[in-house]
Protein backbone atom coordinates (compact mmCIF):
# COMPACT_ATOMS: atom_id res chain seq x y z
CA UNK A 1 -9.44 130.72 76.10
CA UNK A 2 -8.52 127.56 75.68
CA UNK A 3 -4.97 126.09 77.09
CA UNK A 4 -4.14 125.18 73.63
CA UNK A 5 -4.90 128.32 71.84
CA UNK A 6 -2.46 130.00 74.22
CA UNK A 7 0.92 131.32 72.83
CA UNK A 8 2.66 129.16 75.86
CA UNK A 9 0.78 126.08 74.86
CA UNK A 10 3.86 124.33 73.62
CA UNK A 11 5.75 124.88 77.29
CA UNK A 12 5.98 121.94 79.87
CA UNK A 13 4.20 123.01 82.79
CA UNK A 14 6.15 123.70 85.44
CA UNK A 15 5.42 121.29 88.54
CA UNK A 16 5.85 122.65 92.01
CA UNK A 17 7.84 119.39 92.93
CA UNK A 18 10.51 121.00 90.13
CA UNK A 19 10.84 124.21 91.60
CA UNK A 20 12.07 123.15 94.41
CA UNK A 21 14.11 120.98 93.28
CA UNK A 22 15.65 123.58 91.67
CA UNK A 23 16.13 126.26 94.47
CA UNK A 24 17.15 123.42 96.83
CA UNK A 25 20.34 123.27 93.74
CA UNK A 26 20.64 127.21 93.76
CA UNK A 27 21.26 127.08 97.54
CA UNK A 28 23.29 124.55 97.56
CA UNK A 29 25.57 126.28 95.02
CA UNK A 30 25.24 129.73 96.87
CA UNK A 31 26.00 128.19 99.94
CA UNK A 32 28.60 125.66 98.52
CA UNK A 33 30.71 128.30 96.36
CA UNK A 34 29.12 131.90 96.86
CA UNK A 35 31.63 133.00 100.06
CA UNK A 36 34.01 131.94 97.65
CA UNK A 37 33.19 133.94 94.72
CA UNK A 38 32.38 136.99 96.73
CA UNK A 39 36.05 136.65 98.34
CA UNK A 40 37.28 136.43 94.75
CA UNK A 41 35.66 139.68 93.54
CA UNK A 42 36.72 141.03 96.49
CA UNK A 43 40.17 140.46 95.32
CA UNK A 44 39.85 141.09 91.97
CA UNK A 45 38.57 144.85 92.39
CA UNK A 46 41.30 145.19 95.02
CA UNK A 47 43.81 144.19 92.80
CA UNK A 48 42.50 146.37 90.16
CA UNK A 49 43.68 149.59 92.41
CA UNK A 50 47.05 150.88 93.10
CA UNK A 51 47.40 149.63 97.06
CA UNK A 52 46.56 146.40 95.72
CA UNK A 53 48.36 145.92 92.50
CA UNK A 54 51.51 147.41 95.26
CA UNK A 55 50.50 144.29 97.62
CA UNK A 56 50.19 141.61 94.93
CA UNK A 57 53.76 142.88 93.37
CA UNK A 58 55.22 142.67 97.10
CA UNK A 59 53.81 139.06 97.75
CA UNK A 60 54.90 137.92 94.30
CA UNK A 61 58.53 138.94 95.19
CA UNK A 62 58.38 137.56 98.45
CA UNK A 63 57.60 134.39 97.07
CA UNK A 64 60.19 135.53 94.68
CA UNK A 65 62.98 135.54 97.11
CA UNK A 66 61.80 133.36 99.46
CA UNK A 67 61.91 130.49 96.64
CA UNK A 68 65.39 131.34 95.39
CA UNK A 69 66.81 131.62 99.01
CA UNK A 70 65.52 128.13 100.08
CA UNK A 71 66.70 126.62 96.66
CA UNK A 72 69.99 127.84 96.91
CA UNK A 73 70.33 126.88 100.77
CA UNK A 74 69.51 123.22 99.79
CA UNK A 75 71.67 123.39 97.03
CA UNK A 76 74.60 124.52 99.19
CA UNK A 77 74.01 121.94 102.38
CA UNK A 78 73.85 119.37 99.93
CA UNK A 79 77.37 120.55 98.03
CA UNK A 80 78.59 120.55 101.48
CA UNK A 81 77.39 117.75 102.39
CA UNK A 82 78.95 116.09 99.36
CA UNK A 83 82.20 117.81 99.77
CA UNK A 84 82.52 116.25 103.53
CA UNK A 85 81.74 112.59 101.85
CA UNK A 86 84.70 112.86 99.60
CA UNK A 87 87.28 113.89 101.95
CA UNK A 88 86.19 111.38 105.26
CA UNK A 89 85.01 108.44 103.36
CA UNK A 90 85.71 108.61 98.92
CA UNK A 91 88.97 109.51 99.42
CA UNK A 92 90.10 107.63 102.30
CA UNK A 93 89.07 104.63 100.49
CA UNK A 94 91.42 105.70 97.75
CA UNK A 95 94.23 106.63 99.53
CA UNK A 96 93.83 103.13 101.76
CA UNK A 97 93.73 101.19 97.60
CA UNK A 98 96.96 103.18 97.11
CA UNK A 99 98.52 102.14 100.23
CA UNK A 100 97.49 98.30 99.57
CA UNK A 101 98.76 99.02 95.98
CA UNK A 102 102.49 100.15 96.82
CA UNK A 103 102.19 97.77 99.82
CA UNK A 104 102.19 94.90 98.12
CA UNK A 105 104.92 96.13 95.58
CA UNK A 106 107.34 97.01 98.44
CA UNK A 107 106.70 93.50 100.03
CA UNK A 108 107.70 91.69 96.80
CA UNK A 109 110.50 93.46 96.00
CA UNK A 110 111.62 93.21 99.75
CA UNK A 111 111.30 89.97 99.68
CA UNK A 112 113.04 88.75 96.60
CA UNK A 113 115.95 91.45 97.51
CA UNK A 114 116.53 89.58 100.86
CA UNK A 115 116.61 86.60 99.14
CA UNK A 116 119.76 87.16 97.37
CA UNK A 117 121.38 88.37 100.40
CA UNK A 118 124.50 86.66 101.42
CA UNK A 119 123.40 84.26 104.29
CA UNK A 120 120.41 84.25 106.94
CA UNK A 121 118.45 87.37 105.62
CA UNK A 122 118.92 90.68 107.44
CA UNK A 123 116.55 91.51 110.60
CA UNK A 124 116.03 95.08 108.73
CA UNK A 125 114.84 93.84 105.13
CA UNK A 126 112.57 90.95 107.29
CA UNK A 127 111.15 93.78 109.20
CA UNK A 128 110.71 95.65 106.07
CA UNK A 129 109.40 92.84 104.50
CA UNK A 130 105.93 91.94 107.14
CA UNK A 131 105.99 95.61 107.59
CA UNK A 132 104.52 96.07 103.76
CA UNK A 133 102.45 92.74 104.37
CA UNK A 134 100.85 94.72 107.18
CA UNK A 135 99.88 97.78 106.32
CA UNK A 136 98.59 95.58 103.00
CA UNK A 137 96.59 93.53 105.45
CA UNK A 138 95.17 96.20 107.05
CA UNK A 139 94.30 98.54 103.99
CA UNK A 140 92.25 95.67 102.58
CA UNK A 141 90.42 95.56 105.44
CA UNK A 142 89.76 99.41 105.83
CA UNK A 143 89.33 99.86 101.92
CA UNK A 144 86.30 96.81 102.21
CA UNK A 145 84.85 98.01 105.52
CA UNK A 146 84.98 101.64 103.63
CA UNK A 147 83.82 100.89 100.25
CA UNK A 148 80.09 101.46 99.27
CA UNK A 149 79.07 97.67 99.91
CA UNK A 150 77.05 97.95 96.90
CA UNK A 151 79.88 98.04 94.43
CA UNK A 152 80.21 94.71 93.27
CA UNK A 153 83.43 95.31 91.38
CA UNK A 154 85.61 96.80 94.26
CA UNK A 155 84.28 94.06 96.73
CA UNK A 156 85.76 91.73 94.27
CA UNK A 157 88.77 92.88 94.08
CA UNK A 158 89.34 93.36 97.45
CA UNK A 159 87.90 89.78 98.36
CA UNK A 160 90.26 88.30 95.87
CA UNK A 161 93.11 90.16 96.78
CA UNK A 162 92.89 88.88 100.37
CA UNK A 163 92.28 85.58 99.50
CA UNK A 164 95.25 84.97 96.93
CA UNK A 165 97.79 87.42 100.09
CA UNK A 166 97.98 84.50 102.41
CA UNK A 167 98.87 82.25 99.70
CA UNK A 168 101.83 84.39 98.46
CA UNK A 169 103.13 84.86 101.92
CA UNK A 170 103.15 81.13 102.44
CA UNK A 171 105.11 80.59 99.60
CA UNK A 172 107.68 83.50 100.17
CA UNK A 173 108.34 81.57 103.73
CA UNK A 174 108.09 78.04 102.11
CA UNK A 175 111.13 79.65 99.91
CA UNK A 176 112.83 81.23 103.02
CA UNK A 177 112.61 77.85 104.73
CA UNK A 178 114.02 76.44 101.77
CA UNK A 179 117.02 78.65 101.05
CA UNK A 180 118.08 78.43 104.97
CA UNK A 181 118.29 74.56 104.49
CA UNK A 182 120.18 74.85 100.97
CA UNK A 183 117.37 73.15 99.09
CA UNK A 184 117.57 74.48 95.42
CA UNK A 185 113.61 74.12 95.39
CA UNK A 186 113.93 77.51 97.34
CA UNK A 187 114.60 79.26 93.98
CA UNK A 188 110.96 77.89 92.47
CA UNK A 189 109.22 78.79 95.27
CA UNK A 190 110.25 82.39 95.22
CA UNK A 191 109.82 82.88 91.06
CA UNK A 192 106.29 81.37 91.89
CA UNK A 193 105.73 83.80 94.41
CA UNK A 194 106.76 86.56 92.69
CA UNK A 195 104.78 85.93 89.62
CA UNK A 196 101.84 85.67 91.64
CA UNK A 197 102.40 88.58 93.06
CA UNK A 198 102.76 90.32 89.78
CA UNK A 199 100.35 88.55 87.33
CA UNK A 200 97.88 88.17 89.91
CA UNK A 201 97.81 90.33 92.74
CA UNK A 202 99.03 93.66 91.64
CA UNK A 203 96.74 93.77 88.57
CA UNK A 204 93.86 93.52 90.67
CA UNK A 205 95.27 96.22 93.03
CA UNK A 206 96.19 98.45 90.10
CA UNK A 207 92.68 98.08 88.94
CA UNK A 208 91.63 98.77 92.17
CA UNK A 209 92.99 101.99 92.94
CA UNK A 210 92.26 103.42 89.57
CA UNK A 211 88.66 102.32 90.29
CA UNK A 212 88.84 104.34 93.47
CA UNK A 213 90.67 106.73 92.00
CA UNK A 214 87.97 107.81 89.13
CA UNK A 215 85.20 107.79 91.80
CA UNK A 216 87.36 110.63 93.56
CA UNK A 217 87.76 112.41 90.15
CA UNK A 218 84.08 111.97 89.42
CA UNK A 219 82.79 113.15 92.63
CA UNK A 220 85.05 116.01 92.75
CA UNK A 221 84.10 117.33 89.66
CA UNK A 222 80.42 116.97 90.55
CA UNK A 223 80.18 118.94 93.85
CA UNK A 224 82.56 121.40 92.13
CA UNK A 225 80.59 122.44 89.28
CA UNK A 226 78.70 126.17 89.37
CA UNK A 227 75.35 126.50 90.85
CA UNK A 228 73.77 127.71 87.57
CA UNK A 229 70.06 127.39 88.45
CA UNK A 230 70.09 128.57 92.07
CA UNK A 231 72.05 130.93 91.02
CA UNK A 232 69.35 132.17 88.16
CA UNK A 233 67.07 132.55 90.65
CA UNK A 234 68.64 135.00 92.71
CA UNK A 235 69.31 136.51 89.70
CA UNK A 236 65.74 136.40 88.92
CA UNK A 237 64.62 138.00 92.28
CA UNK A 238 67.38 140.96 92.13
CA UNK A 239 66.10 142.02 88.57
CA UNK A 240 61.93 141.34 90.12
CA UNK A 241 63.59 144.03 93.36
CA UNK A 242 64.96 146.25 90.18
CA UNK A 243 61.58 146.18 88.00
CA UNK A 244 59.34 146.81 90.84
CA UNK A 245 61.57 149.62 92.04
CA UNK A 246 61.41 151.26 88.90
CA UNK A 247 57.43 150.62 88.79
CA UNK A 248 57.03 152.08 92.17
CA UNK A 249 58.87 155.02 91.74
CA UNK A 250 56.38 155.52 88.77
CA UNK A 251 53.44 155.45 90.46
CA UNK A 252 54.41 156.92 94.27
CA UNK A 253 56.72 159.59 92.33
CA UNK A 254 59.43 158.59 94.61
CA UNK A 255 62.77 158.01 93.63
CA UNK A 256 64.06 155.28 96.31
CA UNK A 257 61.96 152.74 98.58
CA UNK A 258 64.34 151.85 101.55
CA UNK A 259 63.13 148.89 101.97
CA UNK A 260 63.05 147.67 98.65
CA UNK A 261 66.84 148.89 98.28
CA UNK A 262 67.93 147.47 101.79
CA UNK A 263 66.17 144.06 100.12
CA UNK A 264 68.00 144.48 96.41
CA UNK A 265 71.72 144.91 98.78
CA UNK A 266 70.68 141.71 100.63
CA UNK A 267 70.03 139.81 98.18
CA UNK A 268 73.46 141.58 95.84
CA UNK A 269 75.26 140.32 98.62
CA UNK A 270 73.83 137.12 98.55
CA UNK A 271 73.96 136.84 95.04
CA UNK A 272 77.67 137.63 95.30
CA UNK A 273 78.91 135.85 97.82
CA UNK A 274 77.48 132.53 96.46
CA UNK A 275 79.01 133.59 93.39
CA UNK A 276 82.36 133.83 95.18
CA UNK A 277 82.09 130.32 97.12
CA UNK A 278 81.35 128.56 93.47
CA UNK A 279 84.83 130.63 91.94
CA UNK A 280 86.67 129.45 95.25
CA UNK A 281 85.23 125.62 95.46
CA UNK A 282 85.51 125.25 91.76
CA UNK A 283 89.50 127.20 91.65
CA UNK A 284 90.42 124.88 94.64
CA UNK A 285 88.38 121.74 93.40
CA UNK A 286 89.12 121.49 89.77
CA UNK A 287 92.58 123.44 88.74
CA UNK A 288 93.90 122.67 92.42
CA UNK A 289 92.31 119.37 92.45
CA UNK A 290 93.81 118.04 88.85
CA UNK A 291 97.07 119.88 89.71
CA UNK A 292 97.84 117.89 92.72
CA UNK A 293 96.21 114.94 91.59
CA UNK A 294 97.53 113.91 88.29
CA UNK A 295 100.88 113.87 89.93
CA UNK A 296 100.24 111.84 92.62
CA UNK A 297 98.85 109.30 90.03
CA UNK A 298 101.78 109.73 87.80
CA UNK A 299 104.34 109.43 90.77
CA UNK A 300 102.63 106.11 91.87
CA UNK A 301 102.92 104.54 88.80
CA UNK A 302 106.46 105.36 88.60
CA UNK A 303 106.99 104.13 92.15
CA UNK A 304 105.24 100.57 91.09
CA UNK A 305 107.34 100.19 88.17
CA UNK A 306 111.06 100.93 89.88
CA UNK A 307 109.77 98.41 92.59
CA UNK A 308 109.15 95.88 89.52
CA UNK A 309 112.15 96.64 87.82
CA UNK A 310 114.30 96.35 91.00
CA UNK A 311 112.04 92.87 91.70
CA UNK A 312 113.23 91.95 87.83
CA UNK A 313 116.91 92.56 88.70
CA UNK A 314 116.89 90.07 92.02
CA UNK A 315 114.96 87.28 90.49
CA UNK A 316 117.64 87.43 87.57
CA UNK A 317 120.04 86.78 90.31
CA UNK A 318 117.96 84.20 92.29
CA UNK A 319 117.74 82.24 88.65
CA UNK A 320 120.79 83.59 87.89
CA UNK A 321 119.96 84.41 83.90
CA UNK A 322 119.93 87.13 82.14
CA UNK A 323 117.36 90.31 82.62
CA UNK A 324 117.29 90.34 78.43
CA UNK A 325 113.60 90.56 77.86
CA UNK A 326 112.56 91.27 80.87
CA UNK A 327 108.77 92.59 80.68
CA UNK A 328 109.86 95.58 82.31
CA UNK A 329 112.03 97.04 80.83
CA UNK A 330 114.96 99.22 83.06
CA UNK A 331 114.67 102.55 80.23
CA UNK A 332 111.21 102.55 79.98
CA UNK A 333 110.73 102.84 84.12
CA UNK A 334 113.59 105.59 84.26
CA UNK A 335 111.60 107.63 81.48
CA UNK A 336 108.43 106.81 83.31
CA UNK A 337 110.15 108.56 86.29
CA UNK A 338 111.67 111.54 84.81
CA UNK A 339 107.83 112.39 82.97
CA UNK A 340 106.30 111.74 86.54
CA UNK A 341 109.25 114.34 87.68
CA UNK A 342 108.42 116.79 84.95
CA UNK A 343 104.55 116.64 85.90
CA UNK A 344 105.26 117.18 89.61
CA UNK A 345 107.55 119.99 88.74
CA UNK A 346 104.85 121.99 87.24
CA UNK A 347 102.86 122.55 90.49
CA UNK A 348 103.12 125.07 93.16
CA UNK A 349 104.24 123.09 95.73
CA UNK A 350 107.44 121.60 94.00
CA UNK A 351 109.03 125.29 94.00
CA UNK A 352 109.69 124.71 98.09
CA UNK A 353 113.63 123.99 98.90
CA UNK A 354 112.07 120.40 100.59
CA UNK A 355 110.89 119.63 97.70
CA UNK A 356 113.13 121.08 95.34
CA UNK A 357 115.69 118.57 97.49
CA UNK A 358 113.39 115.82 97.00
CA UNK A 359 113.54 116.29 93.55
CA UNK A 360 117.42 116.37 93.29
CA UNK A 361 117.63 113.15 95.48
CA UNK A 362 115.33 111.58 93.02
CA UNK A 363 117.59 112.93 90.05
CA UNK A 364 120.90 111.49 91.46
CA UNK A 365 119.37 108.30 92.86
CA UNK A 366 118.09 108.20 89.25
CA UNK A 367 122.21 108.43 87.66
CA UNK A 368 123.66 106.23 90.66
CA UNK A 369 121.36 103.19 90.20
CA UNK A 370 121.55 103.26 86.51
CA UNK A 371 125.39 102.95 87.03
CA UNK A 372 124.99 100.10 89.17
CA UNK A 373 122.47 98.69 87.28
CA UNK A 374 124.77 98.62 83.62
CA UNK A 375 127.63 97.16 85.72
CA UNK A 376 125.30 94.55 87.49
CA UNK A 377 124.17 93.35 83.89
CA UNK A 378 127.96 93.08 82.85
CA UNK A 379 128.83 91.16 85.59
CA UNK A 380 125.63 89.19 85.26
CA UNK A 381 125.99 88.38 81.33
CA UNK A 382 129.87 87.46 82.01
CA UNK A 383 128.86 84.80 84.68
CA UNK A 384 130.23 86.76 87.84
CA UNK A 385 127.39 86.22 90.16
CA UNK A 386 129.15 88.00 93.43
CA UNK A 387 130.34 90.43 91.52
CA UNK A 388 126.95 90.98 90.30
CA UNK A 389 124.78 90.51 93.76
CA UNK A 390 127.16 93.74 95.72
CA UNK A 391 126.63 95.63 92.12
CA UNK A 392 122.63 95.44 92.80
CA UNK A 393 123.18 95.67 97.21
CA UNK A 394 125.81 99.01 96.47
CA UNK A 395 124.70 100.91 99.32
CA UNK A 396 125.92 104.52 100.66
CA UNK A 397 127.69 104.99 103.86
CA UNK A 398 124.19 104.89 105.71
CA UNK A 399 123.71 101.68 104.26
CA UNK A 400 120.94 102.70 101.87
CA UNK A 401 121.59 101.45 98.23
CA UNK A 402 120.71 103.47 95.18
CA UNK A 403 116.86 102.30 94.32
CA UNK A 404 116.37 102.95 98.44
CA UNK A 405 117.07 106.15 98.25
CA UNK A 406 114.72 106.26 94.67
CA UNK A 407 112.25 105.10 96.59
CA UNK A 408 111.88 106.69 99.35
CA UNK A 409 112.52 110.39 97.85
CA UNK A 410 109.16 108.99 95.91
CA UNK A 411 106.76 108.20 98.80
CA UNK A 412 107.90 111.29 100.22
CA UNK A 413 106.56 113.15 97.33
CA UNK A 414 103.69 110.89 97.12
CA UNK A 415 102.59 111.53 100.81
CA UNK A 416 103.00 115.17 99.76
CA UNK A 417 100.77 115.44 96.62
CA UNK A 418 97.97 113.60 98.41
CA UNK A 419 98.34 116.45 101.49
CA UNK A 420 97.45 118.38 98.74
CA UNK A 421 95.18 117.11 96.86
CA UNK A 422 92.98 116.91 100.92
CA UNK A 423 94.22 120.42 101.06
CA UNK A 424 92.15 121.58 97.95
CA UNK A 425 89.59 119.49 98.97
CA UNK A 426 89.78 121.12 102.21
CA UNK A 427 89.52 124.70 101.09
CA UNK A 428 86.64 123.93 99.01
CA UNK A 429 84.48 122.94 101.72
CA UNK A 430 85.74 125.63 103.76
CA UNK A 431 84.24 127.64 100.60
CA UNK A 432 81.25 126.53 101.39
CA UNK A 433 80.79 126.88 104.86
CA UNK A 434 77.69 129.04 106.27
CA UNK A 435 76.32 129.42 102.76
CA UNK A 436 73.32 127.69 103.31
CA UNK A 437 72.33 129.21 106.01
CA UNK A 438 73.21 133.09 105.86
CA UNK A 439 71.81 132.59 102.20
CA UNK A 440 68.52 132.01 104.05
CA UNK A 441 68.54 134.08 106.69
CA UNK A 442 69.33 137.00 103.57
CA UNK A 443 66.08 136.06 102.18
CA UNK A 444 64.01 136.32 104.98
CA UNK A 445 65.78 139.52 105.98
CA UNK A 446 64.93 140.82 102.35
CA UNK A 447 61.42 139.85 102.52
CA UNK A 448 61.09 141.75 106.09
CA UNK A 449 62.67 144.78 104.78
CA UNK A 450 60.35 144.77 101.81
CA UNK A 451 56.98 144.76 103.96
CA UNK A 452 58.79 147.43 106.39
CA UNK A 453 59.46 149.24 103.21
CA UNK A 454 55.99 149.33 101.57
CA UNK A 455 53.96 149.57 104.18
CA UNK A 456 54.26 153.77 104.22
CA UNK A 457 53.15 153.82 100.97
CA UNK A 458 50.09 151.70 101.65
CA UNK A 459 49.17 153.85 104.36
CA UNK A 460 49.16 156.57 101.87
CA UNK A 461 45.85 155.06 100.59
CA UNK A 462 44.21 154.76 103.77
């Protein structure tokens, strides 16, 4: 017959350089990805039997748990981590703004007070005096060494504020040297050191502690906040432990796997004690936190404006005018002090007798200097400067005047509210302690008692 006549005719011809090629390609591919595929059906027709759909269920919880553990131990170390940050370095850096803050107040109103003083100025208000310049000094320098370095805006302010400190002491001693040698000039000196102080300096240390202040408040609130999606997946694990117990006892016709229940109690317990750390760190970091907080910011504030009022009274009697006008005004401090009073009277702490005496020192200091302060204005407005100078240095038999007393009843309480603002700090990183790590070892125990658990009922199949 001929070729063409054939039915095939139309086929190429097959060449035996093409065949093999094409079983070098086939055993390539069978050698290349045939193990594989015979592993994988393997697989697939033992998971299509009970032992094996047991053992993939078992391996997908371990993963399960195993996941959620390790997320929520990272998630912990790193909230602890965070919670040790803020109270050894954050707030530190706060408290040492606060202290540079008030410092600098006390030190001008020390200073212009001893400069009314009859004669050479008193070794006690000096030493009061370079006392405040001090611990000024030296919380600039732990606030800057402190800081993050990459904050542009707190370097600033701290740079400036050291810069423009020597220049106001020199002129508080140019004014000293002055009024010991009778030179009227002393006067100028002092009102120019005093504005400085207050137009220039304290704005940038107000602005400076409320800068540290917010990063407190903002980190605090951060670390503080629930776990929610750890948390979900320990959730997720307990209710994979439920559904698989339910399935098992479906297809083994047993009620209870030990294992599996030992597992769903270690991981309750995890579940719940994680649960109770959040409630504790966020009770202690966010109601304790803003309780003890917003009074110590309120009670500063206060503090700074008595010490500017006071400062207000003794430069009227350095220039020996009138305190009409005056930017700070004498009722709006005292009402700045009695809301401070009212906030800090709302918190646990104030109900102790210390503090309850505190708080009645503060009160009476409160009625004695306004007294002297309306007579010191009388005498001041009807020309009787002596008169006027002992009505602003009235002091008690220890020698402690009025706005002395004020002030010192208010750093007390100060001091306090920061112990406890540390203190609920404190107790939420004690909240946190050991999470991380028994959260983990949990898991791992829950995975081992799952395997322990099943392995009975895979036997069964054997």
């Amino acid at each position: 017959m001929d070729p063409e006549d054939s039915p095939d005719h139309w086929l190429d011809p097959l060449t035996e350089k093409d065949s093999s090629r094409r079983s070098l390609i086939n055993s390539i591919v069978q050698e290349t990805f045939g193990q594989p595929i015979f592993v994988a059906r393997r697989i697939w027709n033992f998971v299509n039997t009970s032992p094996g759909r047991i053992t993939l269920m078992t391996i997908i919880i371990s993963i399960g748990i195993l996941a959620a553990g390790y997320a929520m131990s990272l998630s912990s170390d790193s909230r602890q981590s965070n919670l040790d940050e803020l109270i050894n370095n954050a707030e530190p850096v706060s408290y040492n703004a606060h202290v540079l803050y008030t410092s600098l107040s006390v030190a001008d109103t020390t200073a212009t007070t001893g400069f009314v003083q009859a004669g050479v100025e008193g070794p006690v208000n000096r030493v009061k005096y370079h006392t405040a310049i001090d611990r000024a000094a030296v919380a600039a320098t732990h606030t800057a060494a402190s800081a993050d370095t990459n904050n542009e805006q707190l370097m600033d302010l701290v740079l400036e504020i050291q810069r423009q400190l020597p220049v106001y002491t020199g002129l508080v001693e140019t004014a000293r040297t002055n009024n010991r040698a009778g030179n009227p000039v002393s006067v100028a000196y002092m009102a120019e050191a005093s504005a400085m102080m207050r137009n220039e300096i304290l704005p940038m240390a107000s602005e400076l502690y409320n800068l540290t202040s917010r990063t407190v408040s903002d980190q605090q609130r951060m670390v503080t906040g629930p776990q929610w999606i750890p948390l979900s997946g320990l959730l997720a694990a307990l209710v994979m432990l439920i559904v698989a117990q339910w399935w098992l006892m479906r297809v083994t016709r047993r009620r209870i796997n030990k294992g599996f229940a030992l597992a769903t109690i270690l991981m309750l317990t995890a579940t719940l004690w994680v649960s109770a750390a959040n409630w504790a760190t966020w009770q202690a970091g966010t109601k304790g936190f803003e309780e003890a907080s917003g009074p110590l910011n309120s009670m500063t504030a206060a503090r700074i404006y008595a010490q500017q009022t006071r400062t207000t009274e003794t430069l009227s009697l350095v220039r020996r005018q009138s305190i009409q006008g005056s930017g700070t005004g004498y009722t709006a401090t005292i009402n700045q002090i009695k809301r401070a009073l009212q906030e800090y009277e709302t918190t646990a702490q104030s109900g102790t007798p210390e503090h309850q005496e505190l708080i009645t020192t503060i009160r009476n200091s409160i009625v004695s200097w306004t007294a002297d302060h309306d007579e010191f204005r009388v005498l001041l407005a009807s020309g009787d400067y002596n008169g006027a100078v002992d009505a602003v240095l009235n002091s008690d038999d220890m020698g402690q005047t009025s706005f002395d007393a004020l002030d010192t009843a208010l750093a007390e309480l100060i001091a306090d509210s920061r112990s406890s603002m540390r203190a609920y700090i404190q107790s939420g990183l004690q909240a946190t302690a050991l999470v991380s790590v028994i959260v983990l070892l949990m898991s791992f125990a829950s995975v081992l008692a799952l395997w322990i658990g099943i392995r009975p009922r895979l036997q069964e199949y054997l």
